[in-house]
C-alpha atoms as a PDB file:
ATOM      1  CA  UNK A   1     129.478  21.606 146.007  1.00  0.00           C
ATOM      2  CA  UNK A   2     131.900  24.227 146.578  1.00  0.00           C
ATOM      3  CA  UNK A   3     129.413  26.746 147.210  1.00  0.00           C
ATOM      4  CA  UNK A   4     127.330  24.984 149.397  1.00  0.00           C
ATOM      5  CA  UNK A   5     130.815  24.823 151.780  1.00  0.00           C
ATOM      6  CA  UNK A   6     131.191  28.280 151.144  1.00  0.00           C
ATOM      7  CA  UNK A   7     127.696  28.767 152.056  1.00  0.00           C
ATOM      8  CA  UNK A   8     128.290  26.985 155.062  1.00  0.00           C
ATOM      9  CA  UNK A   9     131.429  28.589 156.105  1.00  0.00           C
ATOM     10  CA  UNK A  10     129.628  32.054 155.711  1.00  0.00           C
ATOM     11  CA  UNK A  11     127.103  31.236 158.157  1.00  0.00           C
ATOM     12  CA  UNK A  12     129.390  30.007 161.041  1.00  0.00           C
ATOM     13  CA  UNK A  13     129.824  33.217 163.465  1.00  0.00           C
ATOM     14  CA  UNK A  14     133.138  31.420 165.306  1.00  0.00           C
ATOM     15  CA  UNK A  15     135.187  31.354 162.250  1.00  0.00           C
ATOM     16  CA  UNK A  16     133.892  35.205 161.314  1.00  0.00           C
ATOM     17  CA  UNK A  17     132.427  36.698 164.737  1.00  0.00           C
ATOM     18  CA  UNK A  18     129.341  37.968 162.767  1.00  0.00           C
ATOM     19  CA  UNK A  19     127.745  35.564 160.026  1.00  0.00           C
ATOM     20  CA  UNK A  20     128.590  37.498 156.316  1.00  0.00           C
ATOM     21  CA  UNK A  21     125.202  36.969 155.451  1.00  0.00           C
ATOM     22  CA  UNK A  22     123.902  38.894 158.647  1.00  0.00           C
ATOM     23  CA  UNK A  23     121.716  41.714 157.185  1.00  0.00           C
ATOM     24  CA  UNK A  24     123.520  44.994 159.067  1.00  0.00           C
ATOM     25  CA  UNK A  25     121.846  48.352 157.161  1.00  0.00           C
ATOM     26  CA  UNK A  26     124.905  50.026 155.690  1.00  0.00           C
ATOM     27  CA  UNK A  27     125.840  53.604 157.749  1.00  0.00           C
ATOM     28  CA  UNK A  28     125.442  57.029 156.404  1.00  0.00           C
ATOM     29  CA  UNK A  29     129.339  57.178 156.564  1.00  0.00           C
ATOM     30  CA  UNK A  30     130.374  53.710 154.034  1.00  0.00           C
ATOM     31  CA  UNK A  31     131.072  55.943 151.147  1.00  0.00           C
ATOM     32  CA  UNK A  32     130.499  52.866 149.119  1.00  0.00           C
ATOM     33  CA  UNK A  33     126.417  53.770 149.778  1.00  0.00           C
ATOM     34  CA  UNK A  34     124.657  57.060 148.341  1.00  0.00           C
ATOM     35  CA  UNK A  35     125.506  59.551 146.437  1.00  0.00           C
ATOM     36  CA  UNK A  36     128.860  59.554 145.663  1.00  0.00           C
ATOM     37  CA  UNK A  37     131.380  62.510 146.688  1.00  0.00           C
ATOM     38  CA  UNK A  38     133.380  63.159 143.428  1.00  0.00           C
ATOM     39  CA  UNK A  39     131.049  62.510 140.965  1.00  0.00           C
ATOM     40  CA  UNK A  40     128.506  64.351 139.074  1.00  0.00           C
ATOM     41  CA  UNK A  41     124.874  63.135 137.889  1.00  0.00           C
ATOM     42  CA  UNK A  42     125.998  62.974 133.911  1.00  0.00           C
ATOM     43  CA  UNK A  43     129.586  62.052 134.506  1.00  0.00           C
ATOM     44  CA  UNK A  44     130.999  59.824 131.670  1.00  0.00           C
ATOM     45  CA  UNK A  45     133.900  57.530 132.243  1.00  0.00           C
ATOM     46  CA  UNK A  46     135.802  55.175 129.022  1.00  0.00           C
ATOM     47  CA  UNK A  47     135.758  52.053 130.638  1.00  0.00           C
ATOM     48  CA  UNK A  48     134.336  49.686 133.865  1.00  0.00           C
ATOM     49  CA  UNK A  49     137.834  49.906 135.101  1.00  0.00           C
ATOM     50  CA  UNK A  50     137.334  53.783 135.086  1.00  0.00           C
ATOM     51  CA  UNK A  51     134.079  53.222 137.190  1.00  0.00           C
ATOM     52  CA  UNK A  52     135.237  51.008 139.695  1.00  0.00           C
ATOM     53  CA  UNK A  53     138.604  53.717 140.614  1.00  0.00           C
ATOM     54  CA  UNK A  54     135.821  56.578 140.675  1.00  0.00           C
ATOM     55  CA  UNK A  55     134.168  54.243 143.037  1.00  0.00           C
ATOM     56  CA  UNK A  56     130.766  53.931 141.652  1.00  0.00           C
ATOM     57  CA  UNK A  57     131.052  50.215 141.101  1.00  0.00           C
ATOM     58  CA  UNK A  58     132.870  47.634 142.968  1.00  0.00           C
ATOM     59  CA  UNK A  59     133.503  45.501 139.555  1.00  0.00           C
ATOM     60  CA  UNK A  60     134.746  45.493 136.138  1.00  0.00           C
ATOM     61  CA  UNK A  61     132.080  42.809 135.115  1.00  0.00           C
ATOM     62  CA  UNK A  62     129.269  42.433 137.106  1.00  0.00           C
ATOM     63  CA  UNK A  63     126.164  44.039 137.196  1.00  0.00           C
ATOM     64  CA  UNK A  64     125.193  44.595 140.828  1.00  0.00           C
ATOM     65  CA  UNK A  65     127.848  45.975 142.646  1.00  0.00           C
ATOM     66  CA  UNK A  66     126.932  44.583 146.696  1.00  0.00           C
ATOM     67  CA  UNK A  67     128.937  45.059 149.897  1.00  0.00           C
ATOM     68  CA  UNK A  68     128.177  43.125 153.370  1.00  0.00           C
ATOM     69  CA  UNK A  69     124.709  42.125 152.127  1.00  0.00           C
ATOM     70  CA  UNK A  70     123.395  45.237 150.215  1.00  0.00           C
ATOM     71  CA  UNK A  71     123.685  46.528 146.777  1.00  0.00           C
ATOM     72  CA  UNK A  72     125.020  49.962 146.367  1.00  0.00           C
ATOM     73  CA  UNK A  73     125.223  50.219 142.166  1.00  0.00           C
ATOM     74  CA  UNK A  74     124.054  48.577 139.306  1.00  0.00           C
ATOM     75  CA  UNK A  75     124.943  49.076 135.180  1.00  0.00           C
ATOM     76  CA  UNK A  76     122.670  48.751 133.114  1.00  0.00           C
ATOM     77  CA  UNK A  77     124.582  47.418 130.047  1.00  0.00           C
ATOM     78  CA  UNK A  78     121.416  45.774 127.865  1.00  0.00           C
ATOM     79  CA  UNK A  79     123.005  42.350 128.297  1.00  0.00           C
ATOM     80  CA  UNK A  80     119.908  40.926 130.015  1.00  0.00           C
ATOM     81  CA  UNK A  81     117.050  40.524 127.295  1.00  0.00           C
ATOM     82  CA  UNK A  82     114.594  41.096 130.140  1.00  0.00           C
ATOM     83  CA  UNK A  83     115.780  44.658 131.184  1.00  0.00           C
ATOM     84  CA  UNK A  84     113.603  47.658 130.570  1.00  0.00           C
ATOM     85  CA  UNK A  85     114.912  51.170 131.004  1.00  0.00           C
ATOM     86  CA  UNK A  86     112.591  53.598 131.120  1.00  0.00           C
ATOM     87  CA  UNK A  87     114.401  56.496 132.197  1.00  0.00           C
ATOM     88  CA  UNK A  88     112.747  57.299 135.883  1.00  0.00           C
ATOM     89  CA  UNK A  89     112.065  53.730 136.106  1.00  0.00           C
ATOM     90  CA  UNK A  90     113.742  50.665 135.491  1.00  0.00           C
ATOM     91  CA  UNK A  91     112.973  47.176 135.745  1.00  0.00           C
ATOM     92  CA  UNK A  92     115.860  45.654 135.976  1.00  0.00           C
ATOM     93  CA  UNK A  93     116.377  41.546 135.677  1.00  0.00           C
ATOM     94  CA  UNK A  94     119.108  40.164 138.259  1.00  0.00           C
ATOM     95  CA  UNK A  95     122.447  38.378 138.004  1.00  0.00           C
ATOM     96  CA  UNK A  96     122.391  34.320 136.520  1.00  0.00           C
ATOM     97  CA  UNK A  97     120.972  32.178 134.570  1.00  0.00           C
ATOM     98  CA  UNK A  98     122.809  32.402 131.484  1.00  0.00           C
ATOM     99  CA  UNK A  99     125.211  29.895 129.447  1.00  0.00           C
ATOM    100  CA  UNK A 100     128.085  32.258 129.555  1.00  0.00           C
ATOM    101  CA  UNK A 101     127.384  35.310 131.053  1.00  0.00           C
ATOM    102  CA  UNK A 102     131.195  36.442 130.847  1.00  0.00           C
ATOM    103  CA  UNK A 103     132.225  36.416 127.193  1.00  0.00           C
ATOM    104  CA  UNK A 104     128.584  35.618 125.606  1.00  0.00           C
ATOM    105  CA  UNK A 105     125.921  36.737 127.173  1.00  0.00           C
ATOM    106  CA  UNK A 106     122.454  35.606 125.223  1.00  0.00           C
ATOM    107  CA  UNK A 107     119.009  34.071 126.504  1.00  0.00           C
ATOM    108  CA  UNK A 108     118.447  32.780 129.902  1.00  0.00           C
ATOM    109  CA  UNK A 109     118.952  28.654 129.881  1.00  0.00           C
ATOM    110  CA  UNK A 110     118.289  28.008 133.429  1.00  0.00           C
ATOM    111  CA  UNK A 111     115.937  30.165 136.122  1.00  0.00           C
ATOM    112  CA  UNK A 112     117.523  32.737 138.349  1.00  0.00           C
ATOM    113  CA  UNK A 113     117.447  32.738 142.269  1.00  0.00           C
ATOM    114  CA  UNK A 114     116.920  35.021 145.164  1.00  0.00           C
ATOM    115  CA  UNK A 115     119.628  33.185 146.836  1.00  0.00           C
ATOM    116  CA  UNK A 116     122.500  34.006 144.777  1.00  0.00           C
ATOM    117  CA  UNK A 117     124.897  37.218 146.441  1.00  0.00           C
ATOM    118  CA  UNK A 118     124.149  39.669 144.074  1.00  0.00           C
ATOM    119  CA  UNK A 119     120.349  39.144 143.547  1.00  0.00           C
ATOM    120  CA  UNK A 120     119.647  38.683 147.445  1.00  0.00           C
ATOM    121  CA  UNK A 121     121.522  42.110 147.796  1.00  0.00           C
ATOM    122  CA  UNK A 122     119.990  44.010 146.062  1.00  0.00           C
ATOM    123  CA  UNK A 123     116.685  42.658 147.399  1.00  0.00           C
ATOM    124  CA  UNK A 124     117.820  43.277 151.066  1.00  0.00           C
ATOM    125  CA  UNK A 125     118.563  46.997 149.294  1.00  0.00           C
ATOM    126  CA  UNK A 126     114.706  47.050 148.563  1.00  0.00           C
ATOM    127  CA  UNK A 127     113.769  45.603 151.938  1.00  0.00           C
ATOM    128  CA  UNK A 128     115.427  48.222 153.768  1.00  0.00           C
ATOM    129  CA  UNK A 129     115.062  50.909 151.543  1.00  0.00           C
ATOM    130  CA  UNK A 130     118.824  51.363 150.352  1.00  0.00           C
ATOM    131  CA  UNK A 131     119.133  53.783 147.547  1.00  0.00           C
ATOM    132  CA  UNK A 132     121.597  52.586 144.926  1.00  0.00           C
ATOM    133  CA  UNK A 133     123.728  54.113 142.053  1.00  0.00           C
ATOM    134  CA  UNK A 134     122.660  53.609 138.405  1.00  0.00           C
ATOM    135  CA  UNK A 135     125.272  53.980 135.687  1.00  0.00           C
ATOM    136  CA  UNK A 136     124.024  53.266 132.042  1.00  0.00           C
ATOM    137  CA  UNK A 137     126.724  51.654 129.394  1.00  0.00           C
ATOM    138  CA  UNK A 138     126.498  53.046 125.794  1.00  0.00           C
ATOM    139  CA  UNK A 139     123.763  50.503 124.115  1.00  0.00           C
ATOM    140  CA  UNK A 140     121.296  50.691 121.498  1.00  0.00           C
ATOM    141  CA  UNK A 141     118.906  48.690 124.021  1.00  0.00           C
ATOM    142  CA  UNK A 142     117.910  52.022 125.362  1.00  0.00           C
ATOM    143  CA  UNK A 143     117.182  55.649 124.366  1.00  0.00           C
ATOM    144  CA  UNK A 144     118.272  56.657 127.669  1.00  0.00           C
ATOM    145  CA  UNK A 145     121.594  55.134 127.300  1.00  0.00           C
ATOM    146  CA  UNK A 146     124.713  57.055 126.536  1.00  0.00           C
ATOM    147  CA  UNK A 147     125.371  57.600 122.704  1.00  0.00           C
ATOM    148  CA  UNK A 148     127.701  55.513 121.488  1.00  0.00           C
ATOM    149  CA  UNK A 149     131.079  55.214 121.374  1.00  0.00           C
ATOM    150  CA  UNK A 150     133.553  55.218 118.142  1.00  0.00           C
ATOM    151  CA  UNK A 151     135.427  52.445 117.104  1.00  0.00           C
ATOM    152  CA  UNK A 152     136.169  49.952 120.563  1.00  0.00           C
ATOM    153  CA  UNK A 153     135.788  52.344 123.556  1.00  0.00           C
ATOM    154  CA  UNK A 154     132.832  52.182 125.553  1.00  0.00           C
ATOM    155  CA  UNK A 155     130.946  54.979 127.395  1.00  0.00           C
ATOM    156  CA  UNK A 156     129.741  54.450 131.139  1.00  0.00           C
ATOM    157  CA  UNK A 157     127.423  57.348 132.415  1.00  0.00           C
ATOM    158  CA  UNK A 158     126.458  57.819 136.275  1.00  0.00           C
ATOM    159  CA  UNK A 159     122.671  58.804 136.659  1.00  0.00           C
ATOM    160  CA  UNK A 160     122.135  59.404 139.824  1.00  0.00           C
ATOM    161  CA  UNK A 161     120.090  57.323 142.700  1.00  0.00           C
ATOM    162  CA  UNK A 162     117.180  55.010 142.870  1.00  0.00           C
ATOM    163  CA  UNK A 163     115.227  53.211 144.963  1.00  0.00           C
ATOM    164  CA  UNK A 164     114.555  49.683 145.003  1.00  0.00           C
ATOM    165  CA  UNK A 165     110.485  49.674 145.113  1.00  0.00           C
ATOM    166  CA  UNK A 166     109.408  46.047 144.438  1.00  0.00           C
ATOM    167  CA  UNK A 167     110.989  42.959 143.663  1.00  0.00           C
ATOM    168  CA  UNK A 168     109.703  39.594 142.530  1.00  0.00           C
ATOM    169  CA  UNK A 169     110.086  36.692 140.849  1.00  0.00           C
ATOM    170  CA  UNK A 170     108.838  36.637 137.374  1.00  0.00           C
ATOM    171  CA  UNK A 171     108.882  34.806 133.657  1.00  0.00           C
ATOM    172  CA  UNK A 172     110.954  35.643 131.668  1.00  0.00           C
ATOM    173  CA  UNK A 173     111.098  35.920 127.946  1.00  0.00           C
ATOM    174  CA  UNK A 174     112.896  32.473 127.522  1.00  0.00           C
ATOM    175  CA  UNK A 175     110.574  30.972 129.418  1.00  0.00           C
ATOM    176  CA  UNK A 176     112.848  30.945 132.744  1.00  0.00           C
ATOM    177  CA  UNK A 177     112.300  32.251 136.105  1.00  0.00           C
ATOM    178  CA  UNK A 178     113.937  35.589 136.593  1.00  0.00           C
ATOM    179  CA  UNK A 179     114.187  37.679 139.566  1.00  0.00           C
ATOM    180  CA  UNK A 180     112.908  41.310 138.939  1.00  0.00           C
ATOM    181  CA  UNK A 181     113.690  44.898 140.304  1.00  0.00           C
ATOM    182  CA  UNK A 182     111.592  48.060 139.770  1.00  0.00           C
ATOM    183  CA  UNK A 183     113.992  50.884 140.845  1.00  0.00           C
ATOM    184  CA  UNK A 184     112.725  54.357 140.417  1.00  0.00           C
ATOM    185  CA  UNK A 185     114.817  57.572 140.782  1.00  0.00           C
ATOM    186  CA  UNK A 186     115.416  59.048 143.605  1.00  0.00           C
ATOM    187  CA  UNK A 187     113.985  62.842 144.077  1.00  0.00           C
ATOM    188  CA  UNK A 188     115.643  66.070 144.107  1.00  0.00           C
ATOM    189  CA  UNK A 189     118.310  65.205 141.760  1.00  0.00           C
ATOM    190  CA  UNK A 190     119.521  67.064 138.706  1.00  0.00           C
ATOM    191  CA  UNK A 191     117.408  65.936 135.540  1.00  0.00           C
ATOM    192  CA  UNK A 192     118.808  62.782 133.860  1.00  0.00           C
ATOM    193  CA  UNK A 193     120.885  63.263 131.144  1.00  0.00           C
ATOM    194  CA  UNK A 194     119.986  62.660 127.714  1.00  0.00           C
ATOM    195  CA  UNK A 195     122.985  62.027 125.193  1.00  0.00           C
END
């Protein structure tokens, strides 16, 4: 209920001049977008918090980081059972769907949806061809994840750009809907890292 009013409220252009969910292709000039000033391909950082004040990532929980419509980072942490990281290319499952995706993140229980935020952002980012950030947690999901960490820090590693080639709705491994991302990376970068 509450988001359906907050759905509504979004739309209506007197209360906010411009509906928020207005697609408006982010400038060359939002630093939020791109490649990122300050920080190198390979960069490690201890912690999500660390990410978000480098300004790689607009949360300390989420996956998809989006701004005004578009997504401009995603971390690939292996909490999705669906994600596969291949290095130059990832397919990538979107936000929702699970029982407790906060403290307990396990098997999808419920199918995803184009129209939530995050997943609808980072499709718009495919639409319009809006390179985004990748940073990779430390995981044994993936050999092209940062090694990892002793005793309870946490490794977060920025990899560089990729595009947003194709996205879809699929099925996914517990038998729910799923929205799906191939991203691939971006040319004319330095090579990804490897520990």
């Amino acid at each position: 209920m509450a988001e359906r009013l907050r759905r509504q409220l979004a739309q209506n252009a007197e209360l906010f001049g411009v509906a928020l969910t207005q697609e408006k292709v982010p400038n060359r000039f939002d630093t939020r977008f791109g490649a990122p000033k300050n920080v190198k391909i390979g960069e490690t950082f201890p912690s999500r918090e660390a990410v978000r004040e480098a300004g790689l990532h607009n949360s300390t929980f989420a996956g998809i980081a989006h701004h005004n419509g578009f997504a401009f980072a995603i971390v690939l942490s292996g909490r999705y059972e669906d994600d596969k990281d291949g290095g130059e290319e990832i397919l990538y499952t979107g936000t929702g769907g699970q029982s407790d995706s906060f403290n307990n993140p396990g098997p999808q229980v419920q199918d995803q949806t184009f129209e939530h935020d995050a997943n609808k952002a980072l499709q718009n980012s495919c639409k319009h061809k809006v390179p985004i950030r990748v940073i990779r947690k430390d995981s044994h999901y993936s050999k092209y994840a940062p090694g990892l960490a002793k005793g309870n820090n946490q490794i977060y590693r920025y990899d560089g750009l990729y595009s947003v080639t194709e996205c879809f709705e699929d099925k996914g491994a517990s038998g729910y809907k799923i929205c799906r991302f191939r991203l691939v990376r971006c040319p004319d970068q330095p090579p990804l890292p490897t520990s």
